[in-house]
PDB file of N, CA and C in Angstrom:
ATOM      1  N   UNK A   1      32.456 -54.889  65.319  1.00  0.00           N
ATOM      2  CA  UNK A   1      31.228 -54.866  64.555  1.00  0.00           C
ATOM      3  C   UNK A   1      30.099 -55.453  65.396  1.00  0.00           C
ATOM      4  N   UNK A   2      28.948 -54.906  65.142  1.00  0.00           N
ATOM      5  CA  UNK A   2      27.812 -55.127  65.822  1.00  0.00           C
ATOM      6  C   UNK A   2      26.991 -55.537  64.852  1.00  0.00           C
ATOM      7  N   UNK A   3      25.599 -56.826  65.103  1.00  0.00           N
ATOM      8  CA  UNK A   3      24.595 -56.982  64.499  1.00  0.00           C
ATOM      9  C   UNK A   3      23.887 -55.953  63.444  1.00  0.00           C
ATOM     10  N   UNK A   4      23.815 -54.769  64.354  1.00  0.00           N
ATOM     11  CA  UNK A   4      23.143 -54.021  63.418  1.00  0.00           C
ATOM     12  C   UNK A   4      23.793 -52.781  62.369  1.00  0.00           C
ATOM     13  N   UNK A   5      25.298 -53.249  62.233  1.00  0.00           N
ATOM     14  CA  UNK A   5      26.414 -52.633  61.463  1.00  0.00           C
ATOM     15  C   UNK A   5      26.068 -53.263  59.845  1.00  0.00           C
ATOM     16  N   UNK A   6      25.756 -54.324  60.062  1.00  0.00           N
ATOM     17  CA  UNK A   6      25.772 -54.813  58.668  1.00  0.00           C
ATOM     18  C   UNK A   6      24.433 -54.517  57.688  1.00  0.00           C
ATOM     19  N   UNK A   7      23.487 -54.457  58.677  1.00  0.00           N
ATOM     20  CA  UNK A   7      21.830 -54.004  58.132  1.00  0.00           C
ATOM     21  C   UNK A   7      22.157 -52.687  57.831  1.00  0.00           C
ATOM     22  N   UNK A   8      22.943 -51.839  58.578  1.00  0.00           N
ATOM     23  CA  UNK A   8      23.093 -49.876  58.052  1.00  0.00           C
ATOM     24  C   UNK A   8      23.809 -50.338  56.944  1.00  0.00           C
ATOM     25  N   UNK A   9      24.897 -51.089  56.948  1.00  0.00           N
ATOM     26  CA  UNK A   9      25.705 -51.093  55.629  1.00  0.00           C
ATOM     27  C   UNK A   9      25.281 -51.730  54.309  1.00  0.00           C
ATOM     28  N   UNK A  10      24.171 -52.551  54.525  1.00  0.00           N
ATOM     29  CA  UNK A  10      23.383 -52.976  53.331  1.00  0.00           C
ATOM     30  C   UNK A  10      21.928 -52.051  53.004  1.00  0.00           C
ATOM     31  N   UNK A  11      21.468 -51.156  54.100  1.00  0.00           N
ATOM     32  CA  UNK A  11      20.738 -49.885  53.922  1.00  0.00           C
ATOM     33  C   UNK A  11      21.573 -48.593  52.739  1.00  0.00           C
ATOM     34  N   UNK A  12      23.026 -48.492  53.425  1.00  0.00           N
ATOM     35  CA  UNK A  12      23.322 -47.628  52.335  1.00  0.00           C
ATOM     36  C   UNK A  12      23.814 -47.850  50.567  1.00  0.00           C
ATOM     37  N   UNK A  13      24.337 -49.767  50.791  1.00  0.00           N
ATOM     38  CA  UNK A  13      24.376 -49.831  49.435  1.00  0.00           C
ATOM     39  C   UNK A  13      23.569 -49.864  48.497  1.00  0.00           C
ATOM     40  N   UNK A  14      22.046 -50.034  49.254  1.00  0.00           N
ATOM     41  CA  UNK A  14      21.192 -50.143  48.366  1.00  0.00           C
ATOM     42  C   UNK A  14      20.249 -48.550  47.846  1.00  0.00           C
ATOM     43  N   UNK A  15      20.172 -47.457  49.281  1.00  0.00           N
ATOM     44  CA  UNK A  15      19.700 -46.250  49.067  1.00  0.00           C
ATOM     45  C   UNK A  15      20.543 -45.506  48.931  1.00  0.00           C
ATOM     46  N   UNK A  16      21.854 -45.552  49.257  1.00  0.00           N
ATOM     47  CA  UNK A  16      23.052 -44.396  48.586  1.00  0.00           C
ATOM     48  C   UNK A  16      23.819 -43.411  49.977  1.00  0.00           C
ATOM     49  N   UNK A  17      23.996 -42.263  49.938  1.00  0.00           N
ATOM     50  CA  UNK A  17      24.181 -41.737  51.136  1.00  0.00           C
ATOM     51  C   UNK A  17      23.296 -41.629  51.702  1.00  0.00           C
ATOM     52  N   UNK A  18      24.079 -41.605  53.596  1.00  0.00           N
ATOM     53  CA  UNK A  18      22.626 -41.939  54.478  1.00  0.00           C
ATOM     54  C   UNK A  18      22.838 -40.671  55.934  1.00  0.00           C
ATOM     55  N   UNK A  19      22.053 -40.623  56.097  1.00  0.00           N
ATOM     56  CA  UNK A  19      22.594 -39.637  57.664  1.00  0.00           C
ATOM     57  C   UNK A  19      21.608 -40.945  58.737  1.00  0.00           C
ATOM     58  N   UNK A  20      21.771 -40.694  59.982  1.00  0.00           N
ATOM     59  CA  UNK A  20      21.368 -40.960  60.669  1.00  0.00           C
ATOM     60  C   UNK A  20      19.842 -40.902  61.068  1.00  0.00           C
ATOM     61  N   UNK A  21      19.722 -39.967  61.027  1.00  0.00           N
ATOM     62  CA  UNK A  21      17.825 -39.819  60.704  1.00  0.00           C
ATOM     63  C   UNK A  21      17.487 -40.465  59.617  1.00  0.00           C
ATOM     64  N   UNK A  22      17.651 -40.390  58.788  1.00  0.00           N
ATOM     65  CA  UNK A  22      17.169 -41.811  57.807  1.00  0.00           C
ATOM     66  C   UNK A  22      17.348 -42.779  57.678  1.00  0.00           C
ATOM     67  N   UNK A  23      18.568 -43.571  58.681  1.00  0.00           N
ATOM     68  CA  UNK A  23      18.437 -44.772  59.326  1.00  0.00           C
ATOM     69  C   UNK A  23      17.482 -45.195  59.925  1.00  0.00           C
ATOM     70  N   UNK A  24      17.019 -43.968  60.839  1.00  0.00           N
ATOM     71  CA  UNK A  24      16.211 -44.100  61.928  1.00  0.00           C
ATOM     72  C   UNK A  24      14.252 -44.120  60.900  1.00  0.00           C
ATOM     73  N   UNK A  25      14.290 -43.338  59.652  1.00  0.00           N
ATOM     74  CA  UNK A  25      13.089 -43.823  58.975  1.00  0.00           C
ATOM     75  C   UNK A  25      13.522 -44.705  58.200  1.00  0.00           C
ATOM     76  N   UNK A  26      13.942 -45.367  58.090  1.00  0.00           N
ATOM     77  CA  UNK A  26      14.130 -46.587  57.246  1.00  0.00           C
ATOM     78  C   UNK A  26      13.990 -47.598  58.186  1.00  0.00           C
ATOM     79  N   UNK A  27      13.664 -47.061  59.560  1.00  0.00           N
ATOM     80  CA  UNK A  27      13.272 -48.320  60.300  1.00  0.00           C
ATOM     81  C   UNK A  27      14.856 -49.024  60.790  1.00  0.00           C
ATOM     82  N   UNK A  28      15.528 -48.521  60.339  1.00  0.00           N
ATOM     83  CA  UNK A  28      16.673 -49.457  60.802  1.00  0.00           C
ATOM     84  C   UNK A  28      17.238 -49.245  61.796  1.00  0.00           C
ATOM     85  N   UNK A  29      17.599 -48.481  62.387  1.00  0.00           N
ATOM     86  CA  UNK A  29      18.482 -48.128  63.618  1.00  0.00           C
ATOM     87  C   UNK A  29      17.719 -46.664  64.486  1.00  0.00           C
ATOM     88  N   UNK A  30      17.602 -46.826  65.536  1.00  0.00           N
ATOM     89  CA  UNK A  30      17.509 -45.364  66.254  1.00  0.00           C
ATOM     90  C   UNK A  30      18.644 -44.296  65.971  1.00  0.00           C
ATOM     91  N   UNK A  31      18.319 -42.898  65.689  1.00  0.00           N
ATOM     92  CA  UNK A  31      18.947 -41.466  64.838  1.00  0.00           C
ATOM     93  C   UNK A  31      20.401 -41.547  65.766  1.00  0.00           C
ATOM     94  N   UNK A  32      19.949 -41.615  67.221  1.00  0.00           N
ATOM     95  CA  UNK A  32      21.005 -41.770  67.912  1.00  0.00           C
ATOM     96  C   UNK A  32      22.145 -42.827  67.730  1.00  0.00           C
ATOM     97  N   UNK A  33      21.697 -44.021  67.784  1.00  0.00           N
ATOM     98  CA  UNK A  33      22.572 -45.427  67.722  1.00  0.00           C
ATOM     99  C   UNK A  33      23.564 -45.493  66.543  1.00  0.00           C
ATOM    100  N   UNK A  34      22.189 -44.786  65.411  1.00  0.00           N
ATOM    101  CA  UNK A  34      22.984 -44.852  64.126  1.00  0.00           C
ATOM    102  C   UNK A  34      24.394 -44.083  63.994  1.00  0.00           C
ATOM    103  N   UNK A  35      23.842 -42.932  64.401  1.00  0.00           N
ATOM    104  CA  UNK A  35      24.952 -41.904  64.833  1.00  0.00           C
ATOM    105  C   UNK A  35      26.297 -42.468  65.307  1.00  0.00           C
ATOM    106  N   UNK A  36      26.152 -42.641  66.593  1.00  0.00           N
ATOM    107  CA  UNK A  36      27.268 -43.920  67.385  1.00  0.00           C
ATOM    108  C   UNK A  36      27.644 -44.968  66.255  1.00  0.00           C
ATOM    109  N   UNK A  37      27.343 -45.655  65.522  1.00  0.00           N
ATOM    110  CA  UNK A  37      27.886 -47.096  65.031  1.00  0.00           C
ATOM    111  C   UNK A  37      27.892 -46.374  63.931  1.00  0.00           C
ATOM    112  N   UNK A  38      27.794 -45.311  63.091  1.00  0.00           N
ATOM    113  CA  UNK A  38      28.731 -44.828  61.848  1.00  0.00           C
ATOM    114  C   UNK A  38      29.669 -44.413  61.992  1.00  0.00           C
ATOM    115  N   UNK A  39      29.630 -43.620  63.189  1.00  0.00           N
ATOM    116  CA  UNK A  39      30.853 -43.115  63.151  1.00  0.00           C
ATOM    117  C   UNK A  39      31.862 -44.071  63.940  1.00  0.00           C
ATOM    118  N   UNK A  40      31.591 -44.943  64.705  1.00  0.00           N
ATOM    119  CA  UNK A  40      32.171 -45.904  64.831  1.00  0.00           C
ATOM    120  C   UNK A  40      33.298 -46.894  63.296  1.00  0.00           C
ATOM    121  N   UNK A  41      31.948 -46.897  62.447  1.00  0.00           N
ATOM    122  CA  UNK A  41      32.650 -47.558  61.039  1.00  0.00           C
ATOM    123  C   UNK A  41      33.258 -46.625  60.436  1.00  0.00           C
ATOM    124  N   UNK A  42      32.815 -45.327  60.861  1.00  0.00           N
ATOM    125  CA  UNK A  42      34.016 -44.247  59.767  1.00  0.00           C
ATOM    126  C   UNK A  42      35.593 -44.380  59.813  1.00  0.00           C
ATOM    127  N   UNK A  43      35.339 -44.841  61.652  1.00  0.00           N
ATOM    128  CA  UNK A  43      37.084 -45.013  62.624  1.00  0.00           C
ATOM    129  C   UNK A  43      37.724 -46.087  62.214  1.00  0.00           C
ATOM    130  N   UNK A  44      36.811 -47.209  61.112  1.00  0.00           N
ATOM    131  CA  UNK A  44      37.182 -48.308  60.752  1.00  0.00           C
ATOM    132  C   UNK A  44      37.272 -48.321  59.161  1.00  0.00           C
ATOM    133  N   UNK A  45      37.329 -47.182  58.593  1.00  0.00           N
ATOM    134  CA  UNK A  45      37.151 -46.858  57.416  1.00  0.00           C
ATOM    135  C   UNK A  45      36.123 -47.384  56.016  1.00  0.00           C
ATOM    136  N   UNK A  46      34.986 -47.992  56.913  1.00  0.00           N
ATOM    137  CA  UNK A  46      33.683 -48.849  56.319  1.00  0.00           C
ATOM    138  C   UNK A  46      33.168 -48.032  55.769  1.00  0.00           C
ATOM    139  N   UNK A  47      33.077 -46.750  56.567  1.00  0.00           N
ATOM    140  CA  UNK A  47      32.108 -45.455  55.928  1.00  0.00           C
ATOM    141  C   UNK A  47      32.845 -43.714  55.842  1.00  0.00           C
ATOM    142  N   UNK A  48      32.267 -43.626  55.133  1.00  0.00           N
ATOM    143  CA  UNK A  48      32.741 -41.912  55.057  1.00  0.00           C
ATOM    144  C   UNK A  48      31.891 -40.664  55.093  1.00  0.00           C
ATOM    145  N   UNK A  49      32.544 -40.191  56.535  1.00  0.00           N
ATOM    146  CA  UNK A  49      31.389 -39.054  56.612  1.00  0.00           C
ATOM    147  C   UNK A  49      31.841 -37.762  55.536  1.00  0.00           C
ATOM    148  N   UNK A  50      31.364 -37.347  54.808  1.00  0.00           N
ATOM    149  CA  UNK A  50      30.948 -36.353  54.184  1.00  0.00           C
ATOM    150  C   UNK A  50      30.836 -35.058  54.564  1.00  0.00           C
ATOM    151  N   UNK A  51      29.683 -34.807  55.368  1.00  0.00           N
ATOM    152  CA  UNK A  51      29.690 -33.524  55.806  1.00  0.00           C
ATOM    153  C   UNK A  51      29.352 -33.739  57.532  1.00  0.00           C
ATOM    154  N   UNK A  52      28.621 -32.962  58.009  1.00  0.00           N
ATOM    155  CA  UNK A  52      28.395 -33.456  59.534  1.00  0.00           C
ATOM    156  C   UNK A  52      27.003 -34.056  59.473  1.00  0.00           C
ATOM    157  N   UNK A  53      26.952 -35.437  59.658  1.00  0.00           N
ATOM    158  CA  UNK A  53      26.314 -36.081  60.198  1.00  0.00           C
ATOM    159  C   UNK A  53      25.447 -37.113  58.409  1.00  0.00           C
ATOM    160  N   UNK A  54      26.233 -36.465  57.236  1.00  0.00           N
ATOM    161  CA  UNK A  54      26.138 -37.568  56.236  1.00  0.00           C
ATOM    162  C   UNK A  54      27.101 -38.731  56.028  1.00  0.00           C
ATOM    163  N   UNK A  55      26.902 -39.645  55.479  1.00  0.00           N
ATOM    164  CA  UNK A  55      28.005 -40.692  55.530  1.00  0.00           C
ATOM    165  C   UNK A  55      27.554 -41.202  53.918  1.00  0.00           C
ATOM    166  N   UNK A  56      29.033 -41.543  53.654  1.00  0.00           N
ATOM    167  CA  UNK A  56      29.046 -42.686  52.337  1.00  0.00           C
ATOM    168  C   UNK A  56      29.626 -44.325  52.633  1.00  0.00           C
ATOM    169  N   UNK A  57      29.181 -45.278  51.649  1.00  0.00           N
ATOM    170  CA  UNK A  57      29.838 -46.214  52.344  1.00  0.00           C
ATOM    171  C   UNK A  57      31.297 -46.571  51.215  1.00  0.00           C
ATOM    172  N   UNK A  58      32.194 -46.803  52.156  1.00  0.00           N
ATOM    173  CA  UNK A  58      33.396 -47.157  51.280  1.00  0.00           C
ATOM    174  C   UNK A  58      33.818 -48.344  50.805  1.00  0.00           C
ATOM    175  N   UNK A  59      34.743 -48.087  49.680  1.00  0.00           N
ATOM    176  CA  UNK A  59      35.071 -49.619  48.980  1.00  0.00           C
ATOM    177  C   UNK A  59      35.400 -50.988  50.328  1.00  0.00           C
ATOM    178  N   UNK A  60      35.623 -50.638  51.639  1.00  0.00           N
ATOM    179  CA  UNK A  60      35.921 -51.648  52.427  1.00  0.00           C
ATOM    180  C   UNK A  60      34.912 -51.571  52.921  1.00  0.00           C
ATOM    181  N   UNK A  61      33.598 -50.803  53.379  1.00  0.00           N
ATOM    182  CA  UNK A  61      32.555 -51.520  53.437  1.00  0.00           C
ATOM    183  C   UNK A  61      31.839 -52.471  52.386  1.00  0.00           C
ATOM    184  N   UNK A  62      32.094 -52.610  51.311  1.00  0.00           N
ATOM    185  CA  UNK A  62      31.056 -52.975  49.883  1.00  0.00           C
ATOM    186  C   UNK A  62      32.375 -54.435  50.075  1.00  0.00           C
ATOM    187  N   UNK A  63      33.269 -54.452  50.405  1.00  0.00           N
ATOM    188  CA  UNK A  63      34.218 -55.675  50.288  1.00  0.00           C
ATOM    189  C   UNK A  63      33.335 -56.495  51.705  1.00  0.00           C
ATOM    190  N   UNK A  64      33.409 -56.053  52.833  1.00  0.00           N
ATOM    191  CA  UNK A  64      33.190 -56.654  53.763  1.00  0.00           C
ATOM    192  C   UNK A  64      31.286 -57.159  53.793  1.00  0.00           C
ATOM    193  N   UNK A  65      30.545 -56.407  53.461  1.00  0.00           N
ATOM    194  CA  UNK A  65      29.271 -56.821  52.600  1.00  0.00           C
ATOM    195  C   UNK A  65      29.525 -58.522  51.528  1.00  0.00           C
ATOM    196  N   UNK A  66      30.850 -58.231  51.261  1.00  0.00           N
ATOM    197  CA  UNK A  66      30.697 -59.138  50.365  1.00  0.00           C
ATOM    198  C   UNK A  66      31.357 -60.207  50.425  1.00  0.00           C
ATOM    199  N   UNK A  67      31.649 -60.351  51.636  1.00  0.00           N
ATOM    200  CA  UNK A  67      32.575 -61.246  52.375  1.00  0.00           C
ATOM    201  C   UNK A  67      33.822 -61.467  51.554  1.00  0.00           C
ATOM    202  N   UNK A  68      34.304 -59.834  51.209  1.00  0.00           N
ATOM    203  CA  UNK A  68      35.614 -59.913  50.703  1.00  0.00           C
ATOM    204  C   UNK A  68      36.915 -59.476  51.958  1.00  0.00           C
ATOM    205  N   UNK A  69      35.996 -59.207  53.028  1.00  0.00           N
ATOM    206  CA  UNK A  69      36.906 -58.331  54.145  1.00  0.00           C
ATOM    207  C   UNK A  69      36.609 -58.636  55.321  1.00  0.00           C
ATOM    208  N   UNK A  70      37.357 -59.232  56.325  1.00  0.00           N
ATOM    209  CA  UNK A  70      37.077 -59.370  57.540  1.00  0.00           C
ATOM    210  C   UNK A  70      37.280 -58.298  58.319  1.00  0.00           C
ATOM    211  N   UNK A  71      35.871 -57.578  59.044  1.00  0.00           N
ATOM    212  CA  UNK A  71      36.319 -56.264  59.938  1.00  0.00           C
ATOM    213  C   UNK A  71      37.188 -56.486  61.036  1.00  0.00           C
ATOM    214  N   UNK A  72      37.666 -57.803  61.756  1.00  0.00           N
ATOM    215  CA  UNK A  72      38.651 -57.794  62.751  1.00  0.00           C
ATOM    216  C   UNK A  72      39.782 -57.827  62.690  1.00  0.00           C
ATOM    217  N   UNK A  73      40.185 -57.551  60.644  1.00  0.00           N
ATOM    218  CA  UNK A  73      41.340 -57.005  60.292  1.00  0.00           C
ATOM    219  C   UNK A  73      41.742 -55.673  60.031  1.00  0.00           C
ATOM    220  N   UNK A  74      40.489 -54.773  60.620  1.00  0.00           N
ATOM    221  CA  UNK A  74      40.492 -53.059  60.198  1.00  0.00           C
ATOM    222  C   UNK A  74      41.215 -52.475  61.657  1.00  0.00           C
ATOM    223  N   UNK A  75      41.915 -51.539  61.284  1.00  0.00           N
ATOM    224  CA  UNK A  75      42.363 -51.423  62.383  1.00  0.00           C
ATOM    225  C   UNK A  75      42.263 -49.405  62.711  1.00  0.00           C
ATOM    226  N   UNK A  76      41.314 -48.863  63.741  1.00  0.00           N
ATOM    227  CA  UNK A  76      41.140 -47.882  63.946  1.00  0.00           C
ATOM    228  C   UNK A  76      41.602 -46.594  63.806  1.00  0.00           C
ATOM    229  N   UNK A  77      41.662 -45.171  62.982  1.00  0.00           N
ATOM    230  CA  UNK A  77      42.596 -44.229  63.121  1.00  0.00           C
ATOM    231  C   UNK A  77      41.605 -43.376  64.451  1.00  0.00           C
ATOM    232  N   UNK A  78      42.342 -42.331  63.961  1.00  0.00           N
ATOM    233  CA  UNK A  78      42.080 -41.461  65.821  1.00  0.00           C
ATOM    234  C   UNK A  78      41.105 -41.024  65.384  1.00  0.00           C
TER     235      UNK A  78
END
């Protein structure tokens, strides 16, 4: 997890599904970066992409938001 993993993940609990370009107008992350570090959390099952290039956030992101989940206990699929 990175600094700016937790600002996208409190961006989507509060606006809902997010793509990457609207990270990037919401001021929060560059379209690119965002891109990289969702799908990064998708591999960690924080988020769920949807279609190509939408994401939802999942019950283990909304736990780890809530300091119900430590991410250095998630462990990567392929």
């Amino acid at each position: 997890m990175r600094p700016i993993d937790e600002r996208i993940l409190e961006t989507m609990r509060d606006e809902g599904n997010m793509t990457p370009q609207a990270l990037d107008e919401f001021d929060v992350a560059a379209a690119n970066y965002a891109r990289d570090r969702l799908s990064e959390m998708a591999r960690y099952g924080l988020v769920e992409r949807l279609s190509r290039g939408l994401y939802r956030l999942r019950p283990e992101g909304e736990a780890f938001l809530d300091e119900d989940l430590d991410a250095a206990e998630l462990d990567a699929t392929e």
